[in-house]
Each structure stands twice: as structure tokens, then as C-alpha cells.
C-alpha atoms as a PDB file:
ATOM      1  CA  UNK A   1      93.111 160.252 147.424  1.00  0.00           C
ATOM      2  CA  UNK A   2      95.940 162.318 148.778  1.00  0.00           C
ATOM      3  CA  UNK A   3      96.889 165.261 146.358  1.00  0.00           C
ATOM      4  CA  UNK A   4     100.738 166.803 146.913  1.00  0.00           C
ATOM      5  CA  UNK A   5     101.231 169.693 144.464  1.00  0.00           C
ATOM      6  CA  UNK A   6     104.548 172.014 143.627  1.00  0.00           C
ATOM      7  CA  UNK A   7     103.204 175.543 143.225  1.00  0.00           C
ATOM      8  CA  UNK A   8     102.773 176.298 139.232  1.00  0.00           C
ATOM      9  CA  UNK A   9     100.236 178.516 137.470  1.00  0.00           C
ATOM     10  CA  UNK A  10      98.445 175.380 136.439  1.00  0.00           C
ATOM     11  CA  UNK A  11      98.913 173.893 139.897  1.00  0.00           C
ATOM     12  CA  UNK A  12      97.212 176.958 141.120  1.00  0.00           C
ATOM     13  CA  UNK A  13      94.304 176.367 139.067  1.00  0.00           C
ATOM     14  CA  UNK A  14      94.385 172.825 140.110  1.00  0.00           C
ATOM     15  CA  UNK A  15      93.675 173.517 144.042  1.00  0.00           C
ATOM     16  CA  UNK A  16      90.789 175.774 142.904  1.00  0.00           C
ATOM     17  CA  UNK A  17      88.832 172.949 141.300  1.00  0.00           C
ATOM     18  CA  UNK A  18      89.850 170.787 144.094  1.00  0.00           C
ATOM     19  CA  UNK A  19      88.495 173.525 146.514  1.00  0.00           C
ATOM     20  CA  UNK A  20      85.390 173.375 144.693  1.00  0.00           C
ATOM     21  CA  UNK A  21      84.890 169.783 145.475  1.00  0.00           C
ATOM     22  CA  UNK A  22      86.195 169.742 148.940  1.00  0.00           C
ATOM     23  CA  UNK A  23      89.316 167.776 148.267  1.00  0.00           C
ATOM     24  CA  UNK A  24      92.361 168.267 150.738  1.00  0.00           C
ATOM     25  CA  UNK A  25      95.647 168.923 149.165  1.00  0.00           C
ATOM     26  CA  UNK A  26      99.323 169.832 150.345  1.00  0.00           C
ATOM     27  CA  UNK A  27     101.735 172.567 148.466  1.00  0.00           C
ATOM     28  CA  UNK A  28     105.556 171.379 148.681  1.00  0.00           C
ATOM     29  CA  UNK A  29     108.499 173.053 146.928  1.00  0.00           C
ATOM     30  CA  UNK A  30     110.236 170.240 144.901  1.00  0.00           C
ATOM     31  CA  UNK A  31     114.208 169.697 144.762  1.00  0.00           C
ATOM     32  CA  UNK A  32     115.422 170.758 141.216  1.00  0.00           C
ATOM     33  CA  UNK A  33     115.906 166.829 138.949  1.00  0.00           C
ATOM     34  CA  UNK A  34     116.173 164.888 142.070  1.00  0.00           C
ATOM     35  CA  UNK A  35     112.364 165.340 142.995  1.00  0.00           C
ATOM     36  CA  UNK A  36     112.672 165.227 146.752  1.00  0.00           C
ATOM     37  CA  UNK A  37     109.532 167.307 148.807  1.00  0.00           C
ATOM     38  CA  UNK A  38     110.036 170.032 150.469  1.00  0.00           C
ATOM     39  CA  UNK A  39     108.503 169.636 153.234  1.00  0.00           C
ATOM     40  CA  UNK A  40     108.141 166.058 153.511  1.00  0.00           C
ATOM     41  CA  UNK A  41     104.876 165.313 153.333  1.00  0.00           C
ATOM     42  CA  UNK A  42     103.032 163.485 155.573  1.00  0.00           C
ATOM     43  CA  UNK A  43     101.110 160.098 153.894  1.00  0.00           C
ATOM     44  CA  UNK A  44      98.108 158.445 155.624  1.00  0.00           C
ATOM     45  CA  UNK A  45      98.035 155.660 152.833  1.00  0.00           C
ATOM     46  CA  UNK A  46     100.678 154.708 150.010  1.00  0.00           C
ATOM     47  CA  UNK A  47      98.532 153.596 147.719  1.00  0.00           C
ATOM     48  CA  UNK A  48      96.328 157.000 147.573  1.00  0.00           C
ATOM     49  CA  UNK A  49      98.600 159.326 146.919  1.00  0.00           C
ATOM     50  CA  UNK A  50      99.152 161.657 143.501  1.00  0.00           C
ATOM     51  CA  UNK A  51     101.322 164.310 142.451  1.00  0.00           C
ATOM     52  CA  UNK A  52     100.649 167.231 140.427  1.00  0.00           C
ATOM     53  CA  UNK A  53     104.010 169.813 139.045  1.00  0.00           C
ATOM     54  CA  UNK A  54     107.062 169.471 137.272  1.00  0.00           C
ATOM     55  CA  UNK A  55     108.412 165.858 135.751  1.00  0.00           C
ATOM     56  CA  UNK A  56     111.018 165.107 138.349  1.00  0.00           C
ATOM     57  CA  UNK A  57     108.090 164.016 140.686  1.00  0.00           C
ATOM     58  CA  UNK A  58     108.387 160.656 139.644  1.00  0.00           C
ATOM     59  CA  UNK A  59     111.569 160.153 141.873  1.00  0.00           C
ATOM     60  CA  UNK A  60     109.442 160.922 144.979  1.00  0.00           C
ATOM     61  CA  UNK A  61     106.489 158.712 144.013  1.00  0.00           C
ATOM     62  CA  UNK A  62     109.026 155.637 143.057  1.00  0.00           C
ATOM     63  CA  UNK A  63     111.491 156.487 146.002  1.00  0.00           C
ATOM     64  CA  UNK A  64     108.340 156.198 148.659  1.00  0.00           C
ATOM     65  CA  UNK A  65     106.376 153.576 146.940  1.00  0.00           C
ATOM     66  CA  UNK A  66     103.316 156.032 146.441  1.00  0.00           C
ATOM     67  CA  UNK A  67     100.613 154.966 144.082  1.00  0.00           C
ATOM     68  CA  UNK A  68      99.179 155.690 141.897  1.00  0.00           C
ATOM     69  CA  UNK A  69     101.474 158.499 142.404  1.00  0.00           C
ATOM     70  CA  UNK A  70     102.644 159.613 138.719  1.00  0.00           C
ATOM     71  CA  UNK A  71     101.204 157.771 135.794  1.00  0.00           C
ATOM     72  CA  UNK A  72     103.933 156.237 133.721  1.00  0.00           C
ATOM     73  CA  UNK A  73     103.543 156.119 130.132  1.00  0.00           C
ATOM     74  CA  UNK A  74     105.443 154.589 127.418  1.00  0.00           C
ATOM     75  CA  UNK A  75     106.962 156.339 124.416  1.00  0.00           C
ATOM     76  CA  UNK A  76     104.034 156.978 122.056  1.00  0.00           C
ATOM     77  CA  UNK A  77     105.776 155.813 118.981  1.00  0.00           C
ATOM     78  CA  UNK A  78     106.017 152.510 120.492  1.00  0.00           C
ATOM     79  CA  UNK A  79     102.705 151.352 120.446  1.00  0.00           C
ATOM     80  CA  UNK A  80     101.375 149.200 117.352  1.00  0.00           C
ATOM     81  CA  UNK A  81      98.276 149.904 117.851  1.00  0.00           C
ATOM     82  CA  UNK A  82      98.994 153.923 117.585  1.00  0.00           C
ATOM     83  CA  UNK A  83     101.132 153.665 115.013  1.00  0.00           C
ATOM     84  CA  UNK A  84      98.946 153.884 111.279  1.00  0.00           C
ATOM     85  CA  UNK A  85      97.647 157.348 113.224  1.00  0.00           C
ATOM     86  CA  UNK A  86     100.681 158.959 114.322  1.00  0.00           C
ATOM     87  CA  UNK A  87     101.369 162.691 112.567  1.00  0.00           C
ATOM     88  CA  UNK A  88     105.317 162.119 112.579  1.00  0.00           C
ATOM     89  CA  UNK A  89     104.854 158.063 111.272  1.00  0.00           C
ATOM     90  CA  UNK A  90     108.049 158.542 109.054  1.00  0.00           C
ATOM     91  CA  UNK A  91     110.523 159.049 111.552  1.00  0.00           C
ATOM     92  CA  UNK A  92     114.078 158.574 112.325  1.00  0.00           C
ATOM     93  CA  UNK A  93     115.224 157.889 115.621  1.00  0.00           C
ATOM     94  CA  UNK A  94     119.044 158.447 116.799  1.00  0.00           C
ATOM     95  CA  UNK A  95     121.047 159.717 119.869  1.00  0.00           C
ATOM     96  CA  UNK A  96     122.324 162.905 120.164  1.00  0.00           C
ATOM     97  CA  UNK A  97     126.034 161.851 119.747  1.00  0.00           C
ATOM     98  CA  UNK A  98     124.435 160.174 116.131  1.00  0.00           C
ATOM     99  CA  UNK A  99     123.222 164.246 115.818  1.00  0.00           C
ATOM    100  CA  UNK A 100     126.700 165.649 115.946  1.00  0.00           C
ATOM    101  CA  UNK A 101     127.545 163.932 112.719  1.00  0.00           C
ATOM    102  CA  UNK A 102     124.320 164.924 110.886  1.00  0.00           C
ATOM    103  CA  UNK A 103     124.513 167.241 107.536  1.00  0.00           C
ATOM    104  CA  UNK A 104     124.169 170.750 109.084  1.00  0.00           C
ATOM    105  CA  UNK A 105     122.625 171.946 106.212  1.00  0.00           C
ATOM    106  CA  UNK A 106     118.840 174.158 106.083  1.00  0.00           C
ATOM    107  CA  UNK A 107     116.773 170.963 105.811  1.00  0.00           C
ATOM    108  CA  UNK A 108     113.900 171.120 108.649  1.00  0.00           C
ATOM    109  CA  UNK A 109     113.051 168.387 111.219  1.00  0.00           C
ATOM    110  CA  UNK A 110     110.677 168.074 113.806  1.00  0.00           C
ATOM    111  CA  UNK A 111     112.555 166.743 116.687  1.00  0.00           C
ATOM    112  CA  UNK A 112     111.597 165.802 120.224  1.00  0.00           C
ATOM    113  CA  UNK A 113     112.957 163.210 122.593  1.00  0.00           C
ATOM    114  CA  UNK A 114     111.790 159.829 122.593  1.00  0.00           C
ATOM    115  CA  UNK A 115     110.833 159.428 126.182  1.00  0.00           C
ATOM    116  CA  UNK A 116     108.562 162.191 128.044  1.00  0.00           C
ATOM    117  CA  UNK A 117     111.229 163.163 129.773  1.00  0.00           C
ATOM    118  CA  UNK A 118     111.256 167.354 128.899  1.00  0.00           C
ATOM    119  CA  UNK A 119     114.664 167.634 128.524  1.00  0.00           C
ATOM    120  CA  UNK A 120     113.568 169.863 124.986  1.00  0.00           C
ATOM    121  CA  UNK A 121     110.153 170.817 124.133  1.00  0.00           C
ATOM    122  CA  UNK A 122     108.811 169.239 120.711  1.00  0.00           C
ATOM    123  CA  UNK A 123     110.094 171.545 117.800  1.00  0.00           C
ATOM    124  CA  UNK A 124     110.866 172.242 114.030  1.00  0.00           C
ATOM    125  CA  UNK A 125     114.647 173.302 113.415  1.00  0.00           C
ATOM    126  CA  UNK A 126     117.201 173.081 110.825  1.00  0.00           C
ATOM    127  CA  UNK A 127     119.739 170.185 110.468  1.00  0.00           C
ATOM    128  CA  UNK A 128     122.511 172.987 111.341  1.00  0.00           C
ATOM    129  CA  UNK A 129     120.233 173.817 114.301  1.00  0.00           C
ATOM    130  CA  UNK A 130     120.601 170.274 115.257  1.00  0.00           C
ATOM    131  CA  UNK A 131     124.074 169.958 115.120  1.00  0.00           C
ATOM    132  CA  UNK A 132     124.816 173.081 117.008  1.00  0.00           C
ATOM    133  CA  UNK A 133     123.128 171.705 120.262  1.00  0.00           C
ATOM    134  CA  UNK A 134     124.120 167.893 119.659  1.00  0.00           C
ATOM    135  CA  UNK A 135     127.938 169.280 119.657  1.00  0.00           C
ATOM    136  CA  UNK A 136     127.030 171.611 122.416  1.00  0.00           C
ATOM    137  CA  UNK A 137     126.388 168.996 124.572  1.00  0.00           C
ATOM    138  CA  UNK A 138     128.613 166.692 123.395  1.00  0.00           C
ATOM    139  CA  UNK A 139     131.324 169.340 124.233  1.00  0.00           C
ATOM    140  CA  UNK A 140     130.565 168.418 128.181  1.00  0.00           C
ATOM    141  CA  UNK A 141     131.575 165.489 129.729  1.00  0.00           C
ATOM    142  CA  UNK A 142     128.441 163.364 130.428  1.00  0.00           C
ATOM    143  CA  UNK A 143     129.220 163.619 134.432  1.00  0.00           C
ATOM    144  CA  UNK A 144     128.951 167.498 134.059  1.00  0.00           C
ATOM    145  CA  UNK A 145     125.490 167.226 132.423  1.00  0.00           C
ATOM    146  CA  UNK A 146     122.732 167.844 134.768  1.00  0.00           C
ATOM    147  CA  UNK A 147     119.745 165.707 135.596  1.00  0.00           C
ATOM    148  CA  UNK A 148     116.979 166.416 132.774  1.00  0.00           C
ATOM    149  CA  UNK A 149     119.216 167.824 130.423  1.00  0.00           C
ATOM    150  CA  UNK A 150     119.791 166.642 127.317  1.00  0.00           C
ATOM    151  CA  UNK A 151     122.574 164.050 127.655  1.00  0.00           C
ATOM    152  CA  UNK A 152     125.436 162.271 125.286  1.00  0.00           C
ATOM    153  CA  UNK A 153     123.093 158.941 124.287  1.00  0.00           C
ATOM    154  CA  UNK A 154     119.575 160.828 124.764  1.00  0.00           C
ATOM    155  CA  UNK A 155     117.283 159.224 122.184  1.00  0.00           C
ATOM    156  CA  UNK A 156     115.277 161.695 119.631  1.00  0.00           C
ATOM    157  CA  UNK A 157     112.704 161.685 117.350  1.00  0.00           C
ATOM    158  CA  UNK A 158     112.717 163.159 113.451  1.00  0.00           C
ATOM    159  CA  UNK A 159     110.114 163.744 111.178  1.00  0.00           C
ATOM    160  CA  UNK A 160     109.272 166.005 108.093  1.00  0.00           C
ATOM    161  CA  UNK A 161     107.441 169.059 109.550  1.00  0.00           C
ATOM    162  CA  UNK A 162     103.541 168.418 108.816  1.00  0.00           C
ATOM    163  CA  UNK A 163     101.148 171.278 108.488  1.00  0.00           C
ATOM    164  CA  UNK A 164      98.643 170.783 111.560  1.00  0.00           C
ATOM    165  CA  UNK A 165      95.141 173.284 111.123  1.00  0.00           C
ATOM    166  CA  UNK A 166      94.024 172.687 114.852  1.00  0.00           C
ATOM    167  CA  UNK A 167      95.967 170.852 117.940  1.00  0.00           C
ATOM    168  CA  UNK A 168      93.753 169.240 121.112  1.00  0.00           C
ATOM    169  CA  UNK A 169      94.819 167.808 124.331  1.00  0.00           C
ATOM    170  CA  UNK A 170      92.848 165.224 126.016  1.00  0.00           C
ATOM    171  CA  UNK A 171      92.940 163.482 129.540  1.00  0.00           C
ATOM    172  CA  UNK A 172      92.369 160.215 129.560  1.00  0.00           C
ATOM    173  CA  UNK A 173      91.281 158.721 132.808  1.00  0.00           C
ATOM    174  CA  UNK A 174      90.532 154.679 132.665  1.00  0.00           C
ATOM    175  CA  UNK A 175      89.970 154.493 129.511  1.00  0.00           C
ATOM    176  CA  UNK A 176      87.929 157.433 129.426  1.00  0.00           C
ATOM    177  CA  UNK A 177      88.348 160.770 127.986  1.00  0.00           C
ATOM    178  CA  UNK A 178      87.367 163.197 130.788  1.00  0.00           C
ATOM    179  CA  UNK A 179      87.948 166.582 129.032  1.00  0.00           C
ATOM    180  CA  UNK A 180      89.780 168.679 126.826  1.00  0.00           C
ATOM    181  CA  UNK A 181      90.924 171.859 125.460  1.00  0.00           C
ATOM    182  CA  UNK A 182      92.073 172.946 121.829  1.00  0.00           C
ATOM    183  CA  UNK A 183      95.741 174.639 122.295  1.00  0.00           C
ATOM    184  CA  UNK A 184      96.278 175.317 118.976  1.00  0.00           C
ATOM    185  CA  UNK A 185      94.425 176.855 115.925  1.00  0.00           C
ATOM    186  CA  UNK A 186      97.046 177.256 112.764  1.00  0.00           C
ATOM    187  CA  UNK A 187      99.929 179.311 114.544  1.00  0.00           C
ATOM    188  CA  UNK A 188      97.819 180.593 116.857  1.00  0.00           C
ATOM    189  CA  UNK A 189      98.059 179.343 120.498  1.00  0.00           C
ATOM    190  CA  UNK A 190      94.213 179.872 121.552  1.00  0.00           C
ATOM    191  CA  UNK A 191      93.040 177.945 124.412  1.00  0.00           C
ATOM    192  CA  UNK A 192      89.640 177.233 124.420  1.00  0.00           C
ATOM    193  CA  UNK A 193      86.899 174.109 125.791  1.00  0.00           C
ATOM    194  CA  UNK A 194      86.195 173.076 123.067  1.00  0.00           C
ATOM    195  CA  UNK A 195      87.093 170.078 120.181  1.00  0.00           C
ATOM    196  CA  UNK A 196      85.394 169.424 117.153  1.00  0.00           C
ATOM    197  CA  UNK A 197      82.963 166.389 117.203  1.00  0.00           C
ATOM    198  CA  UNK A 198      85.147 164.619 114.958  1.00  0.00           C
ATOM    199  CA  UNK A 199      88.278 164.823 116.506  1.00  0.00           C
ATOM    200  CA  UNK A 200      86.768 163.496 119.628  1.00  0.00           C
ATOM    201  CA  UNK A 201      85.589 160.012 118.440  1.00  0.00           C
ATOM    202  CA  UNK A 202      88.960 159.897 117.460  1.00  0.00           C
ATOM    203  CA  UNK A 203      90.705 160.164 120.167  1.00  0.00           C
ATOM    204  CA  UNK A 204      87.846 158.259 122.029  1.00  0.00           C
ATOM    205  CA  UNK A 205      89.319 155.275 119.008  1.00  0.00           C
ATOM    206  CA  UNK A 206      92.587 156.068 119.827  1.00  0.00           C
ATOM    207  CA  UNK A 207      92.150 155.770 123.284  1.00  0.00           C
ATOM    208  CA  UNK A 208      90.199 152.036 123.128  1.00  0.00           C
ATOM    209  CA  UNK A 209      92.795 151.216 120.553  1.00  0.00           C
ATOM    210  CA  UNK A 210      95.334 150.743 123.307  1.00  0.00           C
ATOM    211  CA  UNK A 211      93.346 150.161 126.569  1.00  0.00           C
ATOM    212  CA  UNK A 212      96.823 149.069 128.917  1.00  0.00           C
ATOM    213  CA  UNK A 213      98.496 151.818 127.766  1.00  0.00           C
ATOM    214  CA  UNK A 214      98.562 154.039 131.259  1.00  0.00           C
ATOM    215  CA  UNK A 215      95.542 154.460 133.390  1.00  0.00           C
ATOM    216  CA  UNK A 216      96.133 158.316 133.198  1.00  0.00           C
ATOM    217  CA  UNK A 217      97.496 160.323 130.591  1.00  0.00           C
ATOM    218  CA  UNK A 218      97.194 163.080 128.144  1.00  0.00           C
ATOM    219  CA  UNK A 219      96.418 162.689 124.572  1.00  0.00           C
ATOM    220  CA  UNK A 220      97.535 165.261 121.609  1.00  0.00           C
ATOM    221  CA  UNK A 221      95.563 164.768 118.377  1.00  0.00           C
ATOM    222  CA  UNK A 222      95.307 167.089 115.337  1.00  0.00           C
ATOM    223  CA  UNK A 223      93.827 168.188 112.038  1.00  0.00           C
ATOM    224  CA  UNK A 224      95.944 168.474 109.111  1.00  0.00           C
ATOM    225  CA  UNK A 225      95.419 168.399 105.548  1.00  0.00           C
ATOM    226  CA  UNK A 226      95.550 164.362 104.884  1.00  0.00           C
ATOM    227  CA  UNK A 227      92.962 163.941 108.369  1.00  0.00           C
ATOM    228  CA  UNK A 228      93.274 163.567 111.920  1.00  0.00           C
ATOM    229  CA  UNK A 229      96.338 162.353 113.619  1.00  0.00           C
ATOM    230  CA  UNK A 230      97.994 161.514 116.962  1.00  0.00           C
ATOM    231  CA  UNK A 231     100.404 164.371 117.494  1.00  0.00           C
ATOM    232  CA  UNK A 232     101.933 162.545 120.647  1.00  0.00           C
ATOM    233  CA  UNK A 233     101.603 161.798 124.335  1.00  0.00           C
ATOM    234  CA  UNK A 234     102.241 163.158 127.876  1.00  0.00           C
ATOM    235  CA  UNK A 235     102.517 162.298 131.304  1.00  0.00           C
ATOM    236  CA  UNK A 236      99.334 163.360 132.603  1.00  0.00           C
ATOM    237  CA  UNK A 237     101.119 164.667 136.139  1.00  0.00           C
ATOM    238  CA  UNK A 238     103.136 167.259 134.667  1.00  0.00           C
ATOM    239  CA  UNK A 239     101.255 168.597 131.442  1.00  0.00           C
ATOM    240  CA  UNK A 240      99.910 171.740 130.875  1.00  0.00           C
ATOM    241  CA  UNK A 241      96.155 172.216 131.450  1.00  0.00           C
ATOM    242  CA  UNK A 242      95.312 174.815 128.858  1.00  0.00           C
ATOM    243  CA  UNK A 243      90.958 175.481 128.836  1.00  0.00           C
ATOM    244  CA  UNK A 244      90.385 171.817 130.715  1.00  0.00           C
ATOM    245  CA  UNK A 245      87.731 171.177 133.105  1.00  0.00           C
ATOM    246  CA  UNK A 246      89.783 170.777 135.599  1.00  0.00           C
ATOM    247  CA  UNK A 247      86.847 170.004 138.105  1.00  0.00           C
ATOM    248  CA  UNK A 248      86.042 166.746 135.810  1.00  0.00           C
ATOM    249  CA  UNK A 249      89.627 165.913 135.888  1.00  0.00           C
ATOM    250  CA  UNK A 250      90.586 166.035 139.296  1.00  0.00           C
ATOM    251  CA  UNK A 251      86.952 164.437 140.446  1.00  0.00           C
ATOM    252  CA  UNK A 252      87.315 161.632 137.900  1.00  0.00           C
ATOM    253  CA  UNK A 253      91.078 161.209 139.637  1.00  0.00           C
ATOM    254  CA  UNK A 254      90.080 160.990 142.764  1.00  0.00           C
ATOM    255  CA  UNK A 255      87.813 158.403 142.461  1.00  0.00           C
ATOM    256  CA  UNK A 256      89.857 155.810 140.800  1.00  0.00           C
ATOM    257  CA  UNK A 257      89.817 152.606 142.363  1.00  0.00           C
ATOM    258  CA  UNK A 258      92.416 151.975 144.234  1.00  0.00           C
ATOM    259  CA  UNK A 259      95.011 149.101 143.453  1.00  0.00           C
ATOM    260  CA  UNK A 260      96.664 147.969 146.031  1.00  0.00           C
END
């Protein structure tokens, strides 16, 4: 496999592991939402190529026909299967022109976009909170919006805040889950290699649950009060590594069969 990587802390770590295990790789600079390479890099075979940085890779891997390039996913709160497990499983979905009309009143929502597409990180606000950025944008014209920003008909999510005791990610390779790293512990951000046993045959269910999902991606679970949930998904190219074994990861990567 091919490995092309932007230059990020977790990027950095990255190339160390694939150091370890004598696996070439390239560093490029990547054009700001368009996701052209900087320098071009040069590709022995199409279909063994991946990407490692920020979201807007995609755009290279499509434009050049590069596979498996970036793992697509879906939007998590799409899949039956998933859904009885989800954290946020009352939610409301609606644009953010429907968020300029919302009550701006102190009532708090967790709100993230529907697709992984980063223009906001996952977060609780207020309804006035809301409102404040939907008008914000709203108050440009949608050809003055840039590329990954939030736009005029970008879809959300909202939920009633949940109490989570403990937050995990895992990488999912073929069906498998490689490794992981709690991120999470109350308020705390503590990254450590390590998930309770529990949590781990779920998301080992989870995972078998919905087996054409994406043959590479990250899953979130977490603890709360009423049990263990799904917290959401991410694009496996561009998500942060926290405590992961990053030597599993990118050896369990590398070999995937090809499809070509």
C-alpha cells in the first residue's frame, strides 16, 4: 500500500509506527477545502493508495481514482441496524436556515452535522447559541461561504444532552476492531489504551451488526447511566488517534486485500 500523509501531530505519530514496520510513506502539504497535493505525488498503483490528514482528502482520492484511498462512511444515524444503540436516538434533524427560526431561548442541544463533514465539532449549546450562528451564516450569501463551512441548507443533528461516564474510540478494520483508546473519562479528556471489557464486546456487536457499513472507520461508544451506547462515527482517514496502537492500525491497513 502507498501511504500519502499531510503533516499533523497525529500524522507525525503515524510515520513513526510506519517506520517501525518498514512501510514507505510520502508527506504533501494539502490545498485548504479543495484537497489538491502539494507536491503531486507520484502513484505506482491506483488501487493501493491511502491518505492520512485533514477531511478535504477525499477530493484527491475521488479526483485520481485512488483506492482504497479515504474510507467513505455513511451518516451514523442512518443505519437500522445502529439505531436501538445510538446515545442521541431522540433526535431532530433540520438545516441551518430551519435553525434561524428556532426559539433562542436557554434550552440545551447537542448538535453536530449530519454528515462527517467537520464543518463544527459535536457540541452542547443553547437554543440562543444556535440561532446566533444559524443567522450568522445565513447573513452571507451562500457563494461567499467557503468550502467546509457551515453552509445555508447544511443538515444537523439535535438531541437532549446525555450524561456520558467514559467515551472510547475504536478502529475498525474489515470487520475487525484493531485497537482503541478511551478519550474521555467524565469531563476529563484522558487518553489512555485502554477500554473496559464490556464496552468492547460491544462495539465488537456493533461492529458485526452492520458488516457493509465501510471497510475502515472509527467507532465512538460510551458509558452512561442507562448502559452503553454508540456516541457516533468517523471517517477513519482524518480522526484523531488519541492512545491507539497505531502500529496495529497501520499494519492491519496495509494489508487489506486489495479490490480492484
Amino acid at each position: 500500500m502507498q501511504w500519502i500523509l499531510q503533516e499533523f501531530e497525529d500524522t507525525a505519530k503515524l510515520a513513526v509506527a510506519l517506520d517501525r514496520l518498514g512501510i514507505a510513506y510520502s508527506w504533501h502539504k494539502v490545498v485548504p477545502f479543495i484537497g489538491e497535493l502539494q507536491p503531486a505525488p507520484e502513484v505506482a498503483d491506483p488501487d493501493a493508495v491511502v491518505l492520512f490528514g485533514s477531511y478535504s482528502l477525499w477530493r484527491a482520492a475521488e479526483a485520481m481514482g485512488w483506492r482504497p484511498g479515504v474510507f467513505k462512511i455513511e451518516p451514523f444515524l442512518s443505519q437500522e441496524a445502529w439505531r436501538p444503540f445510538l446515545l442521541n436516538g431522540d433526535v431532530r434533524t433540520l438545516s441551518v436556515r430551519e435553525a434561524a427560526d428556532m426559539e433562542a431561548d436557554e434550552t440545551l442541544h447537542f448538535i453536530r452535522p449530519i454528515e462527517d463533514s467537520k464543518e463544527i465539532a459535536g457540541t452542547v449549546m443553547t437554543g440562543a447559541e444556535l440561532v446566533s450562528i444559524a443567522r450568522s451564516v445565513l447573513s452571507l450569501a451562500e457563494d461567499e461561504i467557503p468550502r467546509g463551512s457551515l453552509a445555508h441548507d447544511t443538515l444537523l443533528m439535535l438531541a437532549p444532552p446525555v450524561k456520558i461516564l467514559k467515551e472510547w474510540r475504536c478502529w475498525i478494520v474489515d470487520g475487525d476492531v484493531i485497537t482503541w483508546s478511551l478519550y474521555k473519562e467524565g469531563t476529563r479528556v484522558v487518553y489512555r489504551p485502554d477500554i473496559d471489557e464490556d464496552a468492547l464486546d460491544f462495539a465488537r456487536r456493533m461492529v458485526a451488526l452492520n458488516p457493509d457499513y465501510s471497510r475502515a472507520y472509527v467507532l465512538d461508544v460510551c458509558r452512561t447511566q442507562d448502559g452503553l451506547r454508540i456516541l457516533e462515527t468517523n471517517g477513519i482517514n482524518a480522526a484523531g488517534f488519541y492512545a491507539a496502537d497505531l502500529v496495529k492500525l497501520a499494519a492491519a491497513i496495509d494489508g487489506m486485500p486489495l479490490r480492484r
